[in-house]
N, C-alpha and C. Protein backbone atom coordinates (compact mmCIF):
# COMPACT_ATOMS: atom_id res chain seq x y z
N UNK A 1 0.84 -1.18 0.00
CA UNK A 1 0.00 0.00 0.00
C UNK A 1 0.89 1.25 0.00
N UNK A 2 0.66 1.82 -1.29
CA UNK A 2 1.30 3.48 -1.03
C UNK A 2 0.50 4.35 0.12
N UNK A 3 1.63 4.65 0.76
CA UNK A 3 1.10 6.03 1.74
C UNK A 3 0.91 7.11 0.88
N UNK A 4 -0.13 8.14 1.46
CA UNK A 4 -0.67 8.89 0.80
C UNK A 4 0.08 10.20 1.09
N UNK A 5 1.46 9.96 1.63
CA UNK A 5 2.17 11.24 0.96
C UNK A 5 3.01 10.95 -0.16
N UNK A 6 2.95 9.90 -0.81
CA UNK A 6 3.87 9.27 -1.74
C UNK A 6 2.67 8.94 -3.22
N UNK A 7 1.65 9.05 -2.39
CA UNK A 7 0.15 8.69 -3.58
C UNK A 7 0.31 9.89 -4.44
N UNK A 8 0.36 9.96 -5.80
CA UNK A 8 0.34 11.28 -6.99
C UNK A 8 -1.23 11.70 -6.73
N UNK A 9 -2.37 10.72 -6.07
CA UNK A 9 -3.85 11.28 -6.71
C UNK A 9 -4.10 12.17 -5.35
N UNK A 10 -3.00 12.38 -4.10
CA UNK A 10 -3.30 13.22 -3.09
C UNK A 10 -2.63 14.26 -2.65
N UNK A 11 -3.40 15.39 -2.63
CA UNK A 11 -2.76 16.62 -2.07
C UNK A 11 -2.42 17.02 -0.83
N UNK A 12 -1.20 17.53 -0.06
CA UNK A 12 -1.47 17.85 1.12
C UNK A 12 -2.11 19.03 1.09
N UNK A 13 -2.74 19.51 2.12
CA UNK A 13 -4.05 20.90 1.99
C UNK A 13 -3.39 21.00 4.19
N UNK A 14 -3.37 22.79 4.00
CA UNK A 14 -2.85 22.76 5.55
C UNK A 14 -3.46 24.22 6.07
N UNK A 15 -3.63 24.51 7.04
CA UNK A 15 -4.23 25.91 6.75
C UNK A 15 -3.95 26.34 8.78
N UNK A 16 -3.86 27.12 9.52
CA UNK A 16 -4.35 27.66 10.53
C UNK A 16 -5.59 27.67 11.39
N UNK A 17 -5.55 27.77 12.14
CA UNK A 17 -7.22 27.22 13.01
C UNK A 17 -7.12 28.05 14.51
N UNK A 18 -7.72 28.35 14.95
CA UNK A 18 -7.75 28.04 16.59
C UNK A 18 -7.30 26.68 17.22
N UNK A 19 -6.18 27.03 17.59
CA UNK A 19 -5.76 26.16 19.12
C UNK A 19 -6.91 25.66 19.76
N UNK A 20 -7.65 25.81 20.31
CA UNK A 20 -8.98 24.79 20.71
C UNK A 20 -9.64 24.31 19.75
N UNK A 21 -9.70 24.45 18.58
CA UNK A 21 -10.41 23.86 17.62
C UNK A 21 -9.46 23.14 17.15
N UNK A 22 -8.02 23.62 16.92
CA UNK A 22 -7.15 22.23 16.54
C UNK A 22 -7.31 20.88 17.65
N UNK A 23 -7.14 21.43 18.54
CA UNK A 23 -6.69 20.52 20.32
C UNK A 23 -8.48 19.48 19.94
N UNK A 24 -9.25 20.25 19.98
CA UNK A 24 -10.74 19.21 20.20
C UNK A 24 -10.81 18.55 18.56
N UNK A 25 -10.42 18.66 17.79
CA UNK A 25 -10.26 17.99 16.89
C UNK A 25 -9.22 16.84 16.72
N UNK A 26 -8.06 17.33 17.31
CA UNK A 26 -7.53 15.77 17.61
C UNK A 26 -7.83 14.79 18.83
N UNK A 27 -8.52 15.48 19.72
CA UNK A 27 -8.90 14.55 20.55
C UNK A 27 -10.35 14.07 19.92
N UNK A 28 -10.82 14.45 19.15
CA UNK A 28 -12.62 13.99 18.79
C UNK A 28 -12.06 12.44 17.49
N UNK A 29 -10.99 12.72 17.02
CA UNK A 29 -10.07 11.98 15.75
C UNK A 29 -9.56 10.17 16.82
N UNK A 30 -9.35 11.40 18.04
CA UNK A 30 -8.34 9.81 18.97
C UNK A 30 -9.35 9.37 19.57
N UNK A 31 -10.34 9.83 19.78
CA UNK A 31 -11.89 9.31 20.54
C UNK A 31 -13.03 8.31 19.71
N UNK A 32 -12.60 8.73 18.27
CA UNK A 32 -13.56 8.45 17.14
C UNK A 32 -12.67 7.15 16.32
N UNK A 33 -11.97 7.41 16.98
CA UNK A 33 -10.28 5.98 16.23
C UNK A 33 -10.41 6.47 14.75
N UNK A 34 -10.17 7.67 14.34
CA UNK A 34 -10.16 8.24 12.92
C UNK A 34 -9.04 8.59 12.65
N UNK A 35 -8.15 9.03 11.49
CA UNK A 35 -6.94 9.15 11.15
C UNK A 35 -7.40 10.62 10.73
N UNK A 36 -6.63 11.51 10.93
CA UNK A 36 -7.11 13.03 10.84
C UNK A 36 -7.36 13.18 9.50
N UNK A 37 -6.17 12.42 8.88
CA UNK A 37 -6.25 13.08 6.85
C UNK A 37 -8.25 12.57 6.84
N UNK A 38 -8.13 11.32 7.59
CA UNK A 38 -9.59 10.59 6.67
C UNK A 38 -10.86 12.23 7.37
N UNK A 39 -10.41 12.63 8.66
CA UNK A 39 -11.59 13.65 8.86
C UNK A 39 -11.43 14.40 8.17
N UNK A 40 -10.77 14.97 7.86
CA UNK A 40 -10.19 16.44 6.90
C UNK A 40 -10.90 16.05 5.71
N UNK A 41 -10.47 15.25 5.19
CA UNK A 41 -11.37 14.64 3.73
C UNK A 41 -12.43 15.17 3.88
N UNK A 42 -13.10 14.08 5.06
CA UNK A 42 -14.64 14.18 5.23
C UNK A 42 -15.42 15.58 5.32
N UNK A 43 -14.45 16.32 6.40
CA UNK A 43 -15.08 18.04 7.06
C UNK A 43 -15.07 18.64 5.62
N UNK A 44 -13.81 18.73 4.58
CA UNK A 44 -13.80 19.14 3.37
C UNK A 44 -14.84 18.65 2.52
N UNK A 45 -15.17 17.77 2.10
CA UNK A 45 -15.89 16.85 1.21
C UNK A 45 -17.76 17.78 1.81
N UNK A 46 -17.70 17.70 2.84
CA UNK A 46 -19.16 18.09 3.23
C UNK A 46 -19.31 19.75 3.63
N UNK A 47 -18.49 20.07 3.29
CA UNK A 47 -18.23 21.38 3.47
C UNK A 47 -18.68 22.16 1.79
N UNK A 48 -17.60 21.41 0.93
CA UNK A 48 -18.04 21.84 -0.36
C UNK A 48 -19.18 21.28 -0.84
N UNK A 49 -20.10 20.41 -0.51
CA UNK A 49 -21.13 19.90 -0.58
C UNK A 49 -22.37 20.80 -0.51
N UNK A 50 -22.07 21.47 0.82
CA UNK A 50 -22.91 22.63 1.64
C UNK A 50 -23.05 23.65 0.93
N UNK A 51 -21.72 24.07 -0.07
CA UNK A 51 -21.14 25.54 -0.75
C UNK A 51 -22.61 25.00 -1.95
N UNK A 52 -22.32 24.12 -2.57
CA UNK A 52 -22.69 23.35 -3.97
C UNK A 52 -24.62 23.75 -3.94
N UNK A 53 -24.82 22.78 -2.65
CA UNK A 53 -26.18 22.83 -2.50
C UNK A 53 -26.90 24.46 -2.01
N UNK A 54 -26.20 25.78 -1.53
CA UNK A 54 -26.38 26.71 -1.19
C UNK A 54 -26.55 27.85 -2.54
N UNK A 55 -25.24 27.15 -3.12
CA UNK A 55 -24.95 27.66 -4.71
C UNK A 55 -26.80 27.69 -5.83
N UNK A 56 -26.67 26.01 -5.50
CA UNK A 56 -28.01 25.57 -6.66
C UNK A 56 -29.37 26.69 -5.82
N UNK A 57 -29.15 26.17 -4.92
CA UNK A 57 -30.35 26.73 -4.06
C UNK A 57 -30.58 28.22 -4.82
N UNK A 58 -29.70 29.13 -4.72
CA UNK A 58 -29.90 30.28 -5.22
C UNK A 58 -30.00 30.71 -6.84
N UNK A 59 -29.97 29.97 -7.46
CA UNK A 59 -29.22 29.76 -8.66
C UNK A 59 -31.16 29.44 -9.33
N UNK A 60 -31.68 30.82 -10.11
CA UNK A 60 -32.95 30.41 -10.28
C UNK A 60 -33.03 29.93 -11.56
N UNK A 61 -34.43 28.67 -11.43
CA UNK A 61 -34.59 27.49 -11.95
C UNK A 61 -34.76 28.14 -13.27
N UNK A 62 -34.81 27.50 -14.09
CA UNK A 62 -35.29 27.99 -15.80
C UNK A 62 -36.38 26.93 -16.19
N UNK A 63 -37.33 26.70 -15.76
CA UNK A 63 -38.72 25.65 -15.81
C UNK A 63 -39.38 26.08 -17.15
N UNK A 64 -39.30 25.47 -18.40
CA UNK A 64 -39.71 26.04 -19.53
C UNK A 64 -41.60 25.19 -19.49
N UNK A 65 -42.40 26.33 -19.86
CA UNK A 65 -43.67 25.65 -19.71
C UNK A 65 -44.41 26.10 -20.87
């Protein structure tokens, strides 16, 4: 198994946070037996999900009748 800092199809992505929001995020990761990259995915993945569905939402329909 390639590790996924050695994988070409993965990016590292890194950014700044609050210190308590970093700190309760790795303890919610060591509580949840999750590997942080796999939450990060996830928080990302449903995050742009949110953007997508907020996007359409506003985005008016063209209903030809």
């Amino acid at each position: 198994m390639v590790a996924k800092r050695d994988d070409p199809q993965y990016a590292q992505v890194s950014g700044y946070v609050p210190k308590k929001l970093a700190l309760k995020f790795k303890a919610s990761c060591t509580m949840q037996e999750t590997d942080r990259s796999q939450a990060l995915e996830r928080a990302i993945a449903l995050w742009l999900e949110k953007i997508d569905q907020e996007r359409d939402s506003k985005t008016p329909s063209t209903s030809s009748s």
